[in-house]
C-alpha atoms as a PDB file:
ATOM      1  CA  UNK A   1     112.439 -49.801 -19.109  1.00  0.00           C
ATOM      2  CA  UNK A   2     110.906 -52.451 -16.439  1.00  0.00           C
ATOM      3  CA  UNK A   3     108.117 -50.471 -16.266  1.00  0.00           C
ATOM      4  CA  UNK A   4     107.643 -50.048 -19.991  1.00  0.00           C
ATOM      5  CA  UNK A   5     107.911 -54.169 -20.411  1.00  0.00           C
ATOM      6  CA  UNK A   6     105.715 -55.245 -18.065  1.00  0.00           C
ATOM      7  CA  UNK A   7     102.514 -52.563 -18.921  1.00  0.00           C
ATOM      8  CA  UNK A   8     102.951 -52.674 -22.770  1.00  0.00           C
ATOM      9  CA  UNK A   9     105.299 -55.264 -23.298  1.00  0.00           C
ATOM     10  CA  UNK A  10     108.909 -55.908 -24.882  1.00  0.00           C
ATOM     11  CA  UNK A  11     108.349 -55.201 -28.106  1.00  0.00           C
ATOM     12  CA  UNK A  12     105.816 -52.004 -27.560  1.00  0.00           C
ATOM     13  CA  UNK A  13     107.210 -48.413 -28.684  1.00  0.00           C
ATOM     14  CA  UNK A  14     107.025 -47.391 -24.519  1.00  0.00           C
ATOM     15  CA  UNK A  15     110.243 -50.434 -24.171  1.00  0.00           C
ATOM     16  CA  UNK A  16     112.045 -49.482 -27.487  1.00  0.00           C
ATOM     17  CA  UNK A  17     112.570 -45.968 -26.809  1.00  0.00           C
ATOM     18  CA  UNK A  18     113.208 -47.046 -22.950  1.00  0.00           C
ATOM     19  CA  UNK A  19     116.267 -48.843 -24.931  1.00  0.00           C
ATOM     20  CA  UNK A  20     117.480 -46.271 -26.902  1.00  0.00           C
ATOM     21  CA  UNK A  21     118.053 -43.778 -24.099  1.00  0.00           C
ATOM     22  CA  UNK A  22     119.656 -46.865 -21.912  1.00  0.00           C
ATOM     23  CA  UNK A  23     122.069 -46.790 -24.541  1.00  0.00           C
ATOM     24  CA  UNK A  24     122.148 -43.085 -24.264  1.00  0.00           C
ATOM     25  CA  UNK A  25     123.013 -43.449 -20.540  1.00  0.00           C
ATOM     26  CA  UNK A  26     125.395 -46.551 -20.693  1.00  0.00           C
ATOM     27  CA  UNK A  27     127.506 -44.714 -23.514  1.00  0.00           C
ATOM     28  CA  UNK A  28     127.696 -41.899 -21.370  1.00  0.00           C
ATOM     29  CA  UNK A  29     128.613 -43.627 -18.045  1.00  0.00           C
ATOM     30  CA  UNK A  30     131.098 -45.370 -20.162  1.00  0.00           C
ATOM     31  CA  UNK A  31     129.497 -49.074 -19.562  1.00  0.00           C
ATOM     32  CA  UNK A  32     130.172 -50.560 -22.828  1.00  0.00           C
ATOM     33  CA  UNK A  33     128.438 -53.853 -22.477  1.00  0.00           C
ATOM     34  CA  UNK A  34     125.542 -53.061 -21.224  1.00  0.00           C
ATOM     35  CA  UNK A  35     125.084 -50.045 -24.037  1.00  0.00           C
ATOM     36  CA  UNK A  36     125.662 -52.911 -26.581  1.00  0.00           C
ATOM     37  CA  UNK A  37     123.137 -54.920 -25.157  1.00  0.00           C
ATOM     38  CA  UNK A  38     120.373 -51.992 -24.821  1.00  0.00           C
ATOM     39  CA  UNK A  39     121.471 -50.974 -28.671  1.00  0.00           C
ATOM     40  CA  UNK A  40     121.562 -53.997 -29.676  1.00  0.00           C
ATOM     41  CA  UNK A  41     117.991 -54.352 -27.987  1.00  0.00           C
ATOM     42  CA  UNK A  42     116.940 -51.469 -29.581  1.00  0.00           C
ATOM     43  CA  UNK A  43     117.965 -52.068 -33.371  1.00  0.00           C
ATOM     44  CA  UNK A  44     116.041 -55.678 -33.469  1.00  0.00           C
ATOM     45  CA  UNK A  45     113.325 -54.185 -31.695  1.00  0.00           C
ATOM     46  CA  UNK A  46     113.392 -51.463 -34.722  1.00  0.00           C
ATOM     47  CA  UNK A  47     113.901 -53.749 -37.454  1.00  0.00           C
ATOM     48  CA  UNK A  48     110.710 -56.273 -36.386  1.00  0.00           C
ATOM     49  CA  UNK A  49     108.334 -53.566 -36.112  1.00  0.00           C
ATOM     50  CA  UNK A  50     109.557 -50.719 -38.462  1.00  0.00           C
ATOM     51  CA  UNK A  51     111.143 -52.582 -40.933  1.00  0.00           C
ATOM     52  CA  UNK A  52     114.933 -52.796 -42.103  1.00  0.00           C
ATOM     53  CA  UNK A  53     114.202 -48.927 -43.877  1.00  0.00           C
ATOM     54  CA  UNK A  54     114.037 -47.367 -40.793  1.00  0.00           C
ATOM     55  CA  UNK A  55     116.466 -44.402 -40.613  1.00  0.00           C
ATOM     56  CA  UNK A  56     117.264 -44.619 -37.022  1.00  0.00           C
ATOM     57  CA  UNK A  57     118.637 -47.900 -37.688  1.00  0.00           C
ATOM     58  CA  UNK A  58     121.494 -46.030 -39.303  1.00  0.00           C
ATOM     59  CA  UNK A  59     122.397 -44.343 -35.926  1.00  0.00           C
ATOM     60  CA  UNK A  60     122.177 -47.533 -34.254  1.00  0.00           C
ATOM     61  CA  UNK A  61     124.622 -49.086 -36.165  1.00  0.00           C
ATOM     62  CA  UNK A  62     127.054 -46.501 -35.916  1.00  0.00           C
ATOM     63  CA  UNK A  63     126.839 -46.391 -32.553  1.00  0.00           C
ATOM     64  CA  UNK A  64     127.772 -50.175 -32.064  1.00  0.00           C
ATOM     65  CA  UNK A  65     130.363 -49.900 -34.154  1.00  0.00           C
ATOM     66  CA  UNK A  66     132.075 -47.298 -32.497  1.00  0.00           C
ATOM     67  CA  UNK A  67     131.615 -48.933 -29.485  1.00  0.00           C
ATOM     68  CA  UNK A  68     133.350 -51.991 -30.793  1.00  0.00           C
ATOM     69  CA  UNK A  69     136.269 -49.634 -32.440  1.00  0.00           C
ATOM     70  CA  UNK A  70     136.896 -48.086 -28.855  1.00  0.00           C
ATOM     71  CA  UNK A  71     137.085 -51.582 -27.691  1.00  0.00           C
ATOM     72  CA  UNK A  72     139.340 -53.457 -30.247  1.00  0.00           C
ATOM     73  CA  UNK A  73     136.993 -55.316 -31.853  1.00  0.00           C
ATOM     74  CA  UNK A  74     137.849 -54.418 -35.053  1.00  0.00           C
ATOM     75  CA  UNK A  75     135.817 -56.927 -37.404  1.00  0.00           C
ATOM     76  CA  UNK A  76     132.383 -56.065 -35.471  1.00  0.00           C
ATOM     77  CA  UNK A  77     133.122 -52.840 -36.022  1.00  0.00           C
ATOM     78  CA  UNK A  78     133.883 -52.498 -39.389  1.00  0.00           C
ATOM     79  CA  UNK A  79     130.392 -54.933 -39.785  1.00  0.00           C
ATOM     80  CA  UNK A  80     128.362 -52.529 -38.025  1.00  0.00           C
ATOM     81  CA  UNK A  81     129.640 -49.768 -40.270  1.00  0.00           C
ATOM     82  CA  UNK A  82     129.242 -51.398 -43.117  1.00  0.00           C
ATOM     83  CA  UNK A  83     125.303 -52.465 -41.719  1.00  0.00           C
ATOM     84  CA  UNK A  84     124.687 -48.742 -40.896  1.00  0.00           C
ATOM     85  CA  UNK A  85     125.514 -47.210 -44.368  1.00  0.00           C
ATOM     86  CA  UNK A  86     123.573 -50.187 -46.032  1.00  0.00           C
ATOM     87  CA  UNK A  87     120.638 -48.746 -44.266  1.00  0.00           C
ATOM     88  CA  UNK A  88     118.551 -45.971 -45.696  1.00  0.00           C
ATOM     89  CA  UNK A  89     119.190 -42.242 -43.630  1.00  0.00           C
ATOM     90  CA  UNK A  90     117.593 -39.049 -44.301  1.00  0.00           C
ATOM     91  CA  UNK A  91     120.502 -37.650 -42.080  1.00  0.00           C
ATOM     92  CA  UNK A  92     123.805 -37.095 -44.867  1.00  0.00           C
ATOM     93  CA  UNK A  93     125.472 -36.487 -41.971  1.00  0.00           C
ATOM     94  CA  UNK A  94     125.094 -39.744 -39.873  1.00  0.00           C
ATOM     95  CA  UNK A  95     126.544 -41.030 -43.117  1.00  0.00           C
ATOM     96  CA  UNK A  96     129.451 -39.215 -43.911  1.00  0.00           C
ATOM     97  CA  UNK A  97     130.230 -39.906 -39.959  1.00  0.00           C
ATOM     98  CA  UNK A  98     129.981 -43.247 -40.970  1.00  0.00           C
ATOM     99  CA  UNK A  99     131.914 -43.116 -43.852  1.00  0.00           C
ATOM    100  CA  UNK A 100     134.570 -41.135 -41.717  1.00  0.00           C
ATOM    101  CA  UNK A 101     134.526 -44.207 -38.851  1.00  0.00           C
ATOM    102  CA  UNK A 102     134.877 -46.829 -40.701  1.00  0.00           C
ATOM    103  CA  UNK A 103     137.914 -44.677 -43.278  1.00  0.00           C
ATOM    104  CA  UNK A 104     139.937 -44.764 -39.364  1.00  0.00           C
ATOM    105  CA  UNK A 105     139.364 -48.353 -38.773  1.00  0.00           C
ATOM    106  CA  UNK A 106     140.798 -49.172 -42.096  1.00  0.00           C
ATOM    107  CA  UNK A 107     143.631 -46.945 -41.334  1.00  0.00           C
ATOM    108  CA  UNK A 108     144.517 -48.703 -38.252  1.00  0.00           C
ATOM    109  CA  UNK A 109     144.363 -52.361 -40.179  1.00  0.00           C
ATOM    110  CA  UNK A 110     146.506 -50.367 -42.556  1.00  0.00           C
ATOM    111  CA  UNK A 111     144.142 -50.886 -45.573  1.00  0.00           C
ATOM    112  CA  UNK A 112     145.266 -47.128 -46.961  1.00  0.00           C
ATOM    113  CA  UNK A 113     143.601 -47.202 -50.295  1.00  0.00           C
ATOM    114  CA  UNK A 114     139.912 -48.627 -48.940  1.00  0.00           C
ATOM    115  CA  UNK A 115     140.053 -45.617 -46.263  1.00  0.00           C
ATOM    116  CA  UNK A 116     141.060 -43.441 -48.965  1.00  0.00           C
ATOM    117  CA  UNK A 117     137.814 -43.861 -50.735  1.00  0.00           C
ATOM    118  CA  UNK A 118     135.729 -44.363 -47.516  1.00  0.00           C
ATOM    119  CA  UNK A 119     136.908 -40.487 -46.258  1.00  0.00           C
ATOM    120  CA  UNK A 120     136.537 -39.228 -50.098  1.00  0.00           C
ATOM    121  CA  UNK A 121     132.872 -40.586 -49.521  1.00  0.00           C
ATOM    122  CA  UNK A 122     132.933 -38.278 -46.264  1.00  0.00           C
ATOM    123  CA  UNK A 123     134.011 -35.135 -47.251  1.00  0.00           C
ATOM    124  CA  UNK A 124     131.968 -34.969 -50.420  1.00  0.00           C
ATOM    125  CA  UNK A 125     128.963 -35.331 -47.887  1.00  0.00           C
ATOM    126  CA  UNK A 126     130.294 -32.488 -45.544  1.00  0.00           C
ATOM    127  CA  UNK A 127     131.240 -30.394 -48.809  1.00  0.00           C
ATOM    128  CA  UNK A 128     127.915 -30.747 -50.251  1.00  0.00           C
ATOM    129  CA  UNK A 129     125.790 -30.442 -47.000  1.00  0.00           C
ATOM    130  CA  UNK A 130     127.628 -28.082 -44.570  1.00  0.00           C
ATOM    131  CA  UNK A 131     130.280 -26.162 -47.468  1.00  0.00           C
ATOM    132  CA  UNK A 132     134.195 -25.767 -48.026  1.00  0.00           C
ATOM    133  CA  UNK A 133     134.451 -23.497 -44.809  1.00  0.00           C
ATOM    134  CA  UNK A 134     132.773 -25.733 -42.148  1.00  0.00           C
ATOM    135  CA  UNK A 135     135.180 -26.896 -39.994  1.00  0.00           C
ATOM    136  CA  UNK A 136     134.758 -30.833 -40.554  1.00  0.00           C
ATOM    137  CA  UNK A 137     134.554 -30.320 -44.053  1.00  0.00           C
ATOM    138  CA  UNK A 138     138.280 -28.994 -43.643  1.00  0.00           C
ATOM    139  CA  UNK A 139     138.924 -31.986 -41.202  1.00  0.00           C
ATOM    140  CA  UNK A 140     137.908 -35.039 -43.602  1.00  0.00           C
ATOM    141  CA  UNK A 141     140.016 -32.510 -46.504  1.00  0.00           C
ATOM    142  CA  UNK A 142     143.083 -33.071 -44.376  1.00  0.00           C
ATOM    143  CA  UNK A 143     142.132 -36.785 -43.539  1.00  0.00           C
ATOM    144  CA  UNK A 144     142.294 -37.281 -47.237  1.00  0.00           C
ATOM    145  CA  UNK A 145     145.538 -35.695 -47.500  1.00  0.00           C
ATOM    146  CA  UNK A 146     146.938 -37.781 -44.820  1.00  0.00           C
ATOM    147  CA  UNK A 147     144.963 -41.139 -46.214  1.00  0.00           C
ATOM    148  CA  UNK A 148     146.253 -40.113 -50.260  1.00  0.00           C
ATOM    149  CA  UNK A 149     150.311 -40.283 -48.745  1.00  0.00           C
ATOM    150  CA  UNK A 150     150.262 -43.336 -46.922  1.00  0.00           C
ATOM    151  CA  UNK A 151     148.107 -44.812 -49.551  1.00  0.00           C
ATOM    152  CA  UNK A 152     151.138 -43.911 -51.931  1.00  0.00           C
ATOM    153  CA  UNK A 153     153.960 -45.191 -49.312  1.00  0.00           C
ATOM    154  CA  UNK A 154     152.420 -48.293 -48.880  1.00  0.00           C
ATOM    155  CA  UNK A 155     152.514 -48.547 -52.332  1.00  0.00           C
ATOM    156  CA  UNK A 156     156.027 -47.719 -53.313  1.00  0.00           C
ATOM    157  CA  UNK A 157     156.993 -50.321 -50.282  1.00  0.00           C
ATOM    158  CA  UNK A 158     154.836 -53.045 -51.448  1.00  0.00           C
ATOM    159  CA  UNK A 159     156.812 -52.398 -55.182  1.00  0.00           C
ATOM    160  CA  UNK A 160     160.438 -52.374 -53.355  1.00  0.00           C
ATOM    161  CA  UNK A 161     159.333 -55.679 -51.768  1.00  0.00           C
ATOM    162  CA  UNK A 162     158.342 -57.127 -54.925  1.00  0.00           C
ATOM    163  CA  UNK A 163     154.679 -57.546 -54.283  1.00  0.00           C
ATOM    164  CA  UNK A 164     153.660 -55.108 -56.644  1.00  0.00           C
ATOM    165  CA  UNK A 165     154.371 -55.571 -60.510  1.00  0.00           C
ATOM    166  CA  UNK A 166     155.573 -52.394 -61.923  1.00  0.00           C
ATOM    167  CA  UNK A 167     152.663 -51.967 -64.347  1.00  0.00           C
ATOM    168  CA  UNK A 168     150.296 -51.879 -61.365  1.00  0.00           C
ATOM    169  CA  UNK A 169     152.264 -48.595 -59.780  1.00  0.00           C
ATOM    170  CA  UNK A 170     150.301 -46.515 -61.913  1.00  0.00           C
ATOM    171  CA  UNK A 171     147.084 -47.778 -60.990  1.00  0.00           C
ATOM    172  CA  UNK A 172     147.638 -48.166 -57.172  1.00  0.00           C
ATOM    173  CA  UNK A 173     150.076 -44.796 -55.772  1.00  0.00           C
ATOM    174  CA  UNK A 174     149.993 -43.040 -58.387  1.00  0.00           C
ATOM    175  CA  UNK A 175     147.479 -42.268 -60.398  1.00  0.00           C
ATOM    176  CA  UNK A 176     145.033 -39.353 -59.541  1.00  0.00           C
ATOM    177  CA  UNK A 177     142.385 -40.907 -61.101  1.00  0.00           C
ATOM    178  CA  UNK A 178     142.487 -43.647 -59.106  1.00  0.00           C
ATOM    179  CA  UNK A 179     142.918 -41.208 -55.777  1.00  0.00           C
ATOM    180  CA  UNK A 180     139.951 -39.326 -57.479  1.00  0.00           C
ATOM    181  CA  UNK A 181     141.832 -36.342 -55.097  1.00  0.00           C
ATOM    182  CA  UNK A 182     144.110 -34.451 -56.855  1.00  0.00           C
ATOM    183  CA  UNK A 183     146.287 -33.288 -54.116  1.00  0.00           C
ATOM    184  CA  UNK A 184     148.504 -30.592 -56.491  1.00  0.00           C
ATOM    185  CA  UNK A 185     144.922 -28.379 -56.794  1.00  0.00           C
ATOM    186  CA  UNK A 186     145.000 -28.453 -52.715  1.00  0.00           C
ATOM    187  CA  UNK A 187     148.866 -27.186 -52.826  1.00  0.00           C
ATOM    188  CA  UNK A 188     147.671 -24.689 -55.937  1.00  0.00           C
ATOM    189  CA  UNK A 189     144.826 -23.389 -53.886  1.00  0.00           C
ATOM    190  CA  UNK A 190     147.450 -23.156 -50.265  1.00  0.00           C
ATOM    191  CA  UNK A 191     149.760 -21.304 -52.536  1.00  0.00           C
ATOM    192  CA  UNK A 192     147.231 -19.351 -54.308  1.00  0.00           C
ATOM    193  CA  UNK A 193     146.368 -18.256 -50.315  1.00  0.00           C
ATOM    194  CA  UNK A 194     150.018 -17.083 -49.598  1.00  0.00           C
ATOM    195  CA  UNK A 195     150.385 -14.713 -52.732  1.00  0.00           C
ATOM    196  CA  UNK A 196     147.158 -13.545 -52.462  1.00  0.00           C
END
């Protein structure tokens, strides 16, 4: 990287790929800071002589913001999720991994519904891309399973506390529409497995 700056400069494609696999290296050693700083490095570096279309960008985002999920820092996180599926990707899969990352974050601020349609966004992807059998496609499936009943208990508790007006019930727990998953064709298709 030292050597890269000072014989082409800081902004030459020698320093930003000398960033990139810093990151590589700090993510790996576990040195979270300094992996922030290389990536963060890294994605300006990008943007100023690429442009903001760049599809490595994506990646870059990700990255950060699973760097910032590991660490607690929950709003820079969800940003740099949000940032990296803004971005255009010609890998479906970075994006349904974003999708994915930032459907767990909004489980853990218990925001049920918005990861809901954050892993729905995921497992189309995987469906789509890698097919029904892969074994992350069958992952996010049972992410959305999970996501769809705490999405509904956290509705029916917000109506028991009075938060919720009843004609709203429909709309938010239970309406399949609005879950766009329709979890009885999952239970059809399980017990369609055991007769068969």
């Amino acid at each position: 990287l030292a050597f890269g700056c000072q014989l082409k400069g800081f902004d030459s494609y020698l320093s930003i790929g000398s960033f990139d696999k810093m990151s590589a290296y700090d993510i790996g050693a576990g040195n979270s800071a300094d992996a922030l700083q290389h990536l963060r490095a890294f994605s300006y570096l990008v943007e100023l002589n690429c442009g903001p279309h760049h599809p490595e960008l994506c990646s870059s985002y990700l990255k950060m913001g699973q760097i910032f999920a590991e660490n607690e820092q929950t709003q820079m996180a969800m940003l740099c999720f949000q940032d990296s599926l803004m971005r255009e990707n010609t890998d479906r899969l970075v994006q349904a991994q974003a999708h994915h990352a930032l459907a767990e974050l909004l489980e853990k601020v218990k925001q049920f519904r918005e990861g809901l349609q954050q892993e729905k966004a995921s497992y189309s992807i995987y469906k789509n891309v890698l097919g029904e059998e892969d074994q992350m496609t069958k992952d996010s499936n049972k992410n959305l399973e999970r996501l769809a009943t705490l999405a509904v208990e956290a509705g029916r508790t917000e109506l028991k506390k009075g938060n919720v007006a009843k004609e709203e019930v429909g709309q938010q727990i239970c309406d399949d529409d609005l879950l766009d998953f329709d979890l009885s064709d999952e239970k059809e298709k399980k017990r369609g497995k055991k007769s068969g």
